[in-house]
C-alpha atoms as a PDB file:
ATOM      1  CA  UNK A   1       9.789 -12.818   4.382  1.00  0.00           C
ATOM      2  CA  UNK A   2       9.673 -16.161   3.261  1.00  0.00           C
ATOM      3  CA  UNK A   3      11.022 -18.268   0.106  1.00  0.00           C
ATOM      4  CA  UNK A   4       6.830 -17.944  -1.199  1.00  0.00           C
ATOM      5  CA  UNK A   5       6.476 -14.094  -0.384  1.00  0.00           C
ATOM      6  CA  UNK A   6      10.089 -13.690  -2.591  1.00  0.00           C
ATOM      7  CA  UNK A   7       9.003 -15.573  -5.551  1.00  0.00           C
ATOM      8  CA  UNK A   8       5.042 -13.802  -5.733  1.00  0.00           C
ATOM      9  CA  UNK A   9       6.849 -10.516  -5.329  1.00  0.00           C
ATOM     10  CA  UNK A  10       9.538 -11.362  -8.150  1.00  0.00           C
ATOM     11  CA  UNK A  11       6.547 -12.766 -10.669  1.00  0.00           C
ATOM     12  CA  UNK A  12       4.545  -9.814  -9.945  1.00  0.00           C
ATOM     13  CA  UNK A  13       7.170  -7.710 -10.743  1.00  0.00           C
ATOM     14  CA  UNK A  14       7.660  -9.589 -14.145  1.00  0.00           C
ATOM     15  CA  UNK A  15       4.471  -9.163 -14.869  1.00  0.00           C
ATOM     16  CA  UNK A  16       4.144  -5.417 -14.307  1.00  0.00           C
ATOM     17  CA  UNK A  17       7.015  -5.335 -16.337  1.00  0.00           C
ATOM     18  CA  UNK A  18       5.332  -7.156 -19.155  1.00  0.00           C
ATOM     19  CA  UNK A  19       3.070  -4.750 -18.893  1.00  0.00           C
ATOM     20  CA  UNK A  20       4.716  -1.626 -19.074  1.00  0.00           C
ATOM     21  CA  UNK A  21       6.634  -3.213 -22.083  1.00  0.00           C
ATOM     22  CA  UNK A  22       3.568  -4.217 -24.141  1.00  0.00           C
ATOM     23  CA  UNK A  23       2.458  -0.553 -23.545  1.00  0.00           C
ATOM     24  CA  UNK A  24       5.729   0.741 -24.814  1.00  0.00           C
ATOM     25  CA  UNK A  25       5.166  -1.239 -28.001  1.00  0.00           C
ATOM     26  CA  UNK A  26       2.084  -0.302 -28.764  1.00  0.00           C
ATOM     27  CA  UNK A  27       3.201   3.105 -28.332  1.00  0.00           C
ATOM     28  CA  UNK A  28       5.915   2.906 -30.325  1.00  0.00           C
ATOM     29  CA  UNK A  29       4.232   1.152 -33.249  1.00  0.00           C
ATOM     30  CA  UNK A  30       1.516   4.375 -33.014  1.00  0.00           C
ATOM     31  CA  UNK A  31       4.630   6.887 -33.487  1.00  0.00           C
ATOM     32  CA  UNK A  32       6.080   4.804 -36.540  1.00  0.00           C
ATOM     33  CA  UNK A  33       2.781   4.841 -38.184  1.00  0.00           C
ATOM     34  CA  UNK A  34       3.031   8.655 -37.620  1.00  0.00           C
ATOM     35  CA  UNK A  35       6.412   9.062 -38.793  1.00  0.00           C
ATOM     36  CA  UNK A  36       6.072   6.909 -42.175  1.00  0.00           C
ATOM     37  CA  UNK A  37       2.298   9.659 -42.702  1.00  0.00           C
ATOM     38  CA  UNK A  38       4.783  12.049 -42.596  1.00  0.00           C
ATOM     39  CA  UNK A  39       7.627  10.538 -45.004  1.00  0.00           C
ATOM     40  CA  UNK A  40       4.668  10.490 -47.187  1.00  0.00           C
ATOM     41  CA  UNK A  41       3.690  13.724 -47.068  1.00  0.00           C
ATOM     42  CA  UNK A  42       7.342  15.168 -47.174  1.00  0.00           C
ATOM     43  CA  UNK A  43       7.443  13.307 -50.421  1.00  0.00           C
ATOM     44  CA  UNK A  44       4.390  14.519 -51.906  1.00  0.00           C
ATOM     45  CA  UNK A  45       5.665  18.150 -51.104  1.00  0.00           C
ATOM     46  CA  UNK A  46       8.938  17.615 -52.834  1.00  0.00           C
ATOM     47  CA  UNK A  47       7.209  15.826 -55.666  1.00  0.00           C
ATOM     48  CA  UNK A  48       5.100  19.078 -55.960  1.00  0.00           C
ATOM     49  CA  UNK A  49       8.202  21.583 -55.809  1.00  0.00           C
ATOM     50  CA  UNK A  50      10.263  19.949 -58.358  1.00  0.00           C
ATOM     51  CA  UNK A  51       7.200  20.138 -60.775  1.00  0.00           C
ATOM     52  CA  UNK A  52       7.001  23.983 -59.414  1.00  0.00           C
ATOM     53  CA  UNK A  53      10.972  24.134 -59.896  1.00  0.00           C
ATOM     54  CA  UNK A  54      10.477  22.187 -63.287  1.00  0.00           C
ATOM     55  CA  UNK A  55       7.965  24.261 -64.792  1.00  0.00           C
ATOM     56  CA  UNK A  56       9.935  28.249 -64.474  1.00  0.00           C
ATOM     57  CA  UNK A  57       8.730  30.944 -62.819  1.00  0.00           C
ATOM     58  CA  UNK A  58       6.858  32.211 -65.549  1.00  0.00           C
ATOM     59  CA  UNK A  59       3.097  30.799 -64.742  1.00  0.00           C
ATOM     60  CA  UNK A  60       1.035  32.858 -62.614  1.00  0.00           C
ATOM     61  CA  UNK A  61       0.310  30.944 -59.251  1.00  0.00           C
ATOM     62  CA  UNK A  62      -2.633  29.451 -58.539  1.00  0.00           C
ATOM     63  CA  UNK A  63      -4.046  30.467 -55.490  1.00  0.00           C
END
């Protein structure tokens, strides 16, 4: 194998690389967007048990 065959095997590596990173990204950037949805909606939960907490017992429950 010569000097030539070394170096296209090493850039194409690199590049297959880049790839797999870019891909990894992207899929990471998906999962944050999921996990800050789900911050939200956490919040919005506890938001709506403290006014449940807040209020007594005492009201009947909507259903």
């Amino acid at each position: 194998m010569g000097v030539t065959d070394k170096m296209w095997d090493a850039i194409t590596t690199v590049i297959k690389m880049n790839d797999k990173v870019e891909r990894v990204a992207a899929a990471m950037v998906a999962q944050q967007q999921k996990i800050e949805g789900l911050t939200e909606r956490v919040i919005r939960l506890e938001t709506a048990l403290e006014i449940a907490l807040s209020r007594g017992g005492s009201e009947k429950r909507v259903r």
